[in-house]
N, C-alpha and C. Protein backbone atom coordinates (compact mmCIF):
# COMPACT_ATOMS: atom_id res chain seq x y z
N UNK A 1 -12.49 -22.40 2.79
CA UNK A 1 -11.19 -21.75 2.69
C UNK A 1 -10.22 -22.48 3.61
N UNK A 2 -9.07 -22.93 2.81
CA UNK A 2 -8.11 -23.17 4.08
C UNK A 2 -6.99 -22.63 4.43
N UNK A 3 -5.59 -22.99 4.65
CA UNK A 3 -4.39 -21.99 5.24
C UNK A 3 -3.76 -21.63 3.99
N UNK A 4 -4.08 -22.39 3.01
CA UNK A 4 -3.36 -22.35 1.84
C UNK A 4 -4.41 -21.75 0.82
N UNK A 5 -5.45 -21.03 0.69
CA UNK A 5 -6.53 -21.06 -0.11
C UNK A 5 -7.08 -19.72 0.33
N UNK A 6 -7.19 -18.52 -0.32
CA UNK A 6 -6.51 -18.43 -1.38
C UNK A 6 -5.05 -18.43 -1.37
N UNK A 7 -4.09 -18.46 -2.14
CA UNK A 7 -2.73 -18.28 -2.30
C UNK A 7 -2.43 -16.94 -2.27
N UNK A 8 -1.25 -16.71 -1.08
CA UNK A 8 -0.41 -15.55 -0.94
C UNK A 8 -0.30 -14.87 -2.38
N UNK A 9 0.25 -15.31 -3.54
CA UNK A 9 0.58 -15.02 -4.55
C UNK A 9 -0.86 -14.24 -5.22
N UNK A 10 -1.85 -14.84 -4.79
CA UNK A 10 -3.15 -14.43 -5.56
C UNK A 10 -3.74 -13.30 -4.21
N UNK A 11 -3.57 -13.15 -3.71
CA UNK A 11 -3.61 -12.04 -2.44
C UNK A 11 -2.35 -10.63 -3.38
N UNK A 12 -1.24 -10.75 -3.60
CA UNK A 12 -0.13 -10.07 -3.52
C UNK A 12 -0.94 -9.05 -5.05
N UNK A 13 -1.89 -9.63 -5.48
CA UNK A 13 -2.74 -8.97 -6.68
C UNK A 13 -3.25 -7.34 -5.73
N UNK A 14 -3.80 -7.40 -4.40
CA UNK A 14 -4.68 -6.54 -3.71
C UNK A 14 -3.63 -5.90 -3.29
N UNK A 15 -2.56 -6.42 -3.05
CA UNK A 15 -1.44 -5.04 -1.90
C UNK A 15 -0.11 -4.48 -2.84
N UNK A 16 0.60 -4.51 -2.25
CA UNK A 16 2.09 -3.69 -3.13
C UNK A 16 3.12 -4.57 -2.47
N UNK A 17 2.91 -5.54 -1.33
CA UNK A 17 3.79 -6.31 -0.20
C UNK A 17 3.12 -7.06 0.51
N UNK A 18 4.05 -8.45 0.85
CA UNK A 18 3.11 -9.22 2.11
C UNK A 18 2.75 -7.99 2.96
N UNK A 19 3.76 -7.28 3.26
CA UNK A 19 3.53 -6.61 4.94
C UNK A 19 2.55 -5.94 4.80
N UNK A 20 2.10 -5.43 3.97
CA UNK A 20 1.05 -4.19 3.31
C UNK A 20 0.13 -5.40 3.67
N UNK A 21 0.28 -6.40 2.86
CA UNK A 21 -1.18 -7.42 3.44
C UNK A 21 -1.48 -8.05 4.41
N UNK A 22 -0.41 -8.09 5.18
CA UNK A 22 -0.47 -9.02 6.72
C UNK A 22 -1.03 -7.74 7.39
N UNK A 23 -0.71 -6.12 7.37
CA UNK A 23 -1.52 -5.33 7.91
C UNK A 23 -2.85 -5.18 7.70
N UNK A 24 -2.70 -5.15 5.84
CA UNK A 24 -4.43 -4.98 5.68
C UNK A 24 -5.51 -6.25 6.35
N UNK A 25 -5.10 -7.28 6.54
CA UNK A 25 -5.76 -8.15 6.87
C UNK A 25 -6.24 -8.19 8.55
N UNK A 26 -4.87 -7.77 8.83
CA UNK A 26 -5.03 -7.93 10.47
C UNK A 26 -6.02 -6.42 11.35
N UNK A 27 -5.68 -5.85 10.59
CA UNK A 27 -6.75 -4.23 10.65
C UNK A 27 -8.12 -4.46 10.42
N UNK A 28 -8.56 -5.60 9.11
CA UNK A 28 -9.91 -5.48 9.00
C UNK A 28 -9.89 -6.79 10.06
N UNK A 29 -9.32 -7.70 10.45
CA UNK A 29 -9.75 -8.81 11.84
C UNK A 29 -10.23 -8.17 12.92
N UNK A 30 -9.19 -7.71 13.08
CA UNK A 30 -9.42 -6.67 14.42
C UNK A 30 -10.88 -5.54 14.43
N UNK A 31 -11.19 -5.22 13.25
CA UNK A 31 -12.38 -4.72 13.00
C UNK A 31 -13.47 -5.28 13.19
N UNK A 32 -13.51 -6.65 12.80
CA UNK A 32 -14.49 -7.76 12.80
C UNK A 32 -14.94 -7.82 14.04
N UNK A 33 -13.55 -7.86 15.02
CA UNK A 33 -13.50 -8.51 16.40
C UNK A 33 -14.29 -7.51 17.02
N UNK A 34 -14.30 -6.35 16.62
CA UNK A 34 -14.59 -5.30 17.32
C UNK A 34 -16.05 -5.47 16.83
N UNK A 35 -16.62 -5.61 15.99
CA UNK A 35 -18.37 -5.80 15.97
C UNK A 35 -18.24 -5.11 14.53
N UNK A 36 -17.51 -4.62 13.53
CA UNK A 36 -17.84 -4.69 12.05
C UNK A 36 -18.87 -5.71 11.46
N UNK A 37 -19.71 -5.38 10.23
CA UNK A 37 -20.41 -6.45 9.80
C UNK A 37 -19.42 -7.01 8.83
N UNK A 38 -19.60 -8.22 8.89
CA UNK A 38 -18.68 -8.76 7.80
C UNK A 38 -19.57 -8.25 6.18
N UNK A 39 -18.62 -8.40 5.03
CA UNK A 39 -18.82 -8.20 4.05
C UNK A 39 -19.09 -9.17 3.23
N UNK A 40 -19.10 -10.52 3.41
CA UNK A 40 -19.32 -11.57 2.89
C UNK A 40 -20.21 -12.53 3.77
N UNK A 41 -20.12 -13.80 3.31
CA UNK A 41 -21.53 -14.63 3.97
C UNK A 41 -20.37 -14.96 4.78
N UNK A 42 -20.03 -15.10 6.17
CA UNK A 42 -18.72 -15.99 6.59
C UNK A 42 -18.72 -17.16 7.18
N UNK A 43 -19.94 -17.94 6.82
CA UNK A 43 -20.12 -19.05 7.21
C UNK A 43 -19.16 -20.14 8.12
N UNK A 44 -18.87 -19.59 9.27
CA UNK A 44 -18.39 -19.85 10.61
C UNK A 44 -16.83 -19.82 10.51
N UNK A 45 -16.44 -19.03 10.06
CA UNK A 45 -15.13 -18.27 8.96
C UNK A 45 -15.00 -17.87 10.69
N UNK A 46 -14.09 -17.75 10.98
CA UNK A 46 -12.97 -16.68 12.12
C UNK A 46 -12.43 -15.76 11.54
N UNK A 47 -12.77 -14.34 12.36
CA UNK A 47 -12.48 -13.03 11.81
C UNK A 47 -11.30 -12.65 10.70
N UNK A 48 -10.14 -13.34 11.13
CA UNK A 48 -8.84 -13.59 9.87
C UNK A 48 -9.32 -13.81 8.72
N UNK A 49 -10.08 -15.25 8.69
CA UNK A 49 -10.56 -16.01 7.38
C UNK A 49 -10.97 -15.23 6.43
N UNK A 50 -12.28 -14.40 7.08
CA UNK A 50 -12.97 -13.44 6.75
C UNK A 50 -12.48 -12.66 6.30
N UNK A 51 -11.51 -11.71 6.94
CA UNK A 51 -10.84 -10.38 6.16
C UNK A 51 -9.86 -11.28 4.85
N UNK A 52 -9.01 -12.27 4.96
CA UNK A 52 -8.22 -12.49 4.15
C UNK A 52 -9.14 -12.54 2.67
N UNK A 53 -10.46 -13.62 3.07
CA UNK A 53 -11.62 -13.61 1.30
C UNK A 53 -11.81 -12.26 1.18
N UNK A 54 -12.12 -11.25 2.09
CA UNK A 54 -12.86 -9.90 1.88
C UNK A 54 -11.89 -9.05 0.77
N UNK A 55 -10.68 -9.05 1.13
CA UNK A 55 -9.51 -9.20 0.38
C UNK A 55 -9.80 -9.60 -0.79
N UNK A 56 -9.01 -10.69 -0.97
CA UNK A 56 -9.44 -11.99 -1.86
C UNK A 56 -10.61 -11.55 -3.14
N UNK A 57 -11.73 -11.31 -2.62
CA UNK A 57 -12.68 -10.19 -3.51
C UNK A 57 -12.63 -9.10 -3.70
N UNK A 58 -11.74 -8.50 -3.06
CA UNK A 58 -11.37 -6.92 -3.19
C UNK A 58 -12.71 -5.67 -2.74
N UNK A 59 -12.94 -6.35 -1.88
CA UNK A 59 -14.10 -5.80 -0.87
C UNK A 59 -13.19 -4.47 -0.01
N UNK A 60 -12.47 -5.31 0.25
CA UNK A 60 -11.43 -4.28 1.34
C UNK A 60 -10.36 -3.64 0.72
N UNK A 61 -9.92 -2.55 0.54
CA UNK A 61 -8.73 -2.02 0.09
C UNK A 61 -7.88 -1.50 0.95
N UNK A 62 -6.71 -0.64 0.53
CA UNK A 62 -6.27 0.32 1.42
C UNK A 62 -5.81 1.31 0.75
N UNK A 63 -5.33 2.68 1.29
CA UNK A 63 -4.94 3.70 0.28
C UNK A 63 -3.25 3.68 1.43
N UNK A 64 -3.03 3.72 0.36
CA UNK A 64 -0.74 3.94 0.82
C UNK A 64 -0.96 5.53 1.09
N UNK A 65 -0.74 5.85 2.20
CA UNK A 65 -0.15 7.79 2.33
C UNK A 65 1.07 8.10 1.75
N UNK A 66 0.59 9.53 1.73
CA UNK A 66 1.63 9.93 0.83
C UNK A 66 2.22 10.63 1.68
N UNK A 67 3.28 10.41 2.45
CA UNK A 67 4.12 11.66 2.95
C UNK A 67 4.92 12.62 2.21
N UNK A 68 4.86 13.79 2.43
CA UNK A 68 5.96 14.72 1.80
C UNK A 68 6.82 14.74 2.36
N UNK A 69 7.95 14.43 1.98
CA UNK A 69 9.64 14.70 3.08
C UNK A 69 9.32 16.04 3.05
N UNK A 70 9.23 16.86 2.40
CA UNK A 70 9.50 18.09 2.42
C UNK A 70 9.14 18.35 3.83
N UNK A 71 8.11 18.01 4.40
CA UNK A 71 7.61 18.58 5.46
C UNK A 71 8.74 18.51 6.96
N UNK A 72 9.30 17.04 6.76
CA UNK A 72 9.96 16.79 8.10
C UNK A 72 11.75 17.46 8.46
């Protein structure tokens, strides 16, 4: 995998927004970092690399909340 591989564009398939994906990604890194098992083989992959393919395969998701205005 490199900086360009997979393509943002082919990522933007898993989220609704970069930002939605620069979070989802950086949430499951930070997970990694923290002692998560990775979900793939990550063959000396750095925790980023890792979440971005985990992604990439749609291993990792996220669910969008739903706020009610009503409430606030």
């Amino acid at each position: 995998m490199s900086i360009v591989e997979p393509n943002v564009l082919e990522l933007l398939d898993h989220a609704d927004s970069r930002y939605t994906l620069v979070v989802e990604a950086s949430k499951r890194g930070r997970q990694l970092v923290a002692g998560a098992q990775p979900l793939i083989d990550e063959k000396d992959m750095k925790p980023l690399g890792i979440a971005v393919e985990e992604i990439d395969r749609g291993l990792v998701t996220y669910e969008k909340a739903d706020y009610d205005k009503s409430d606030d």
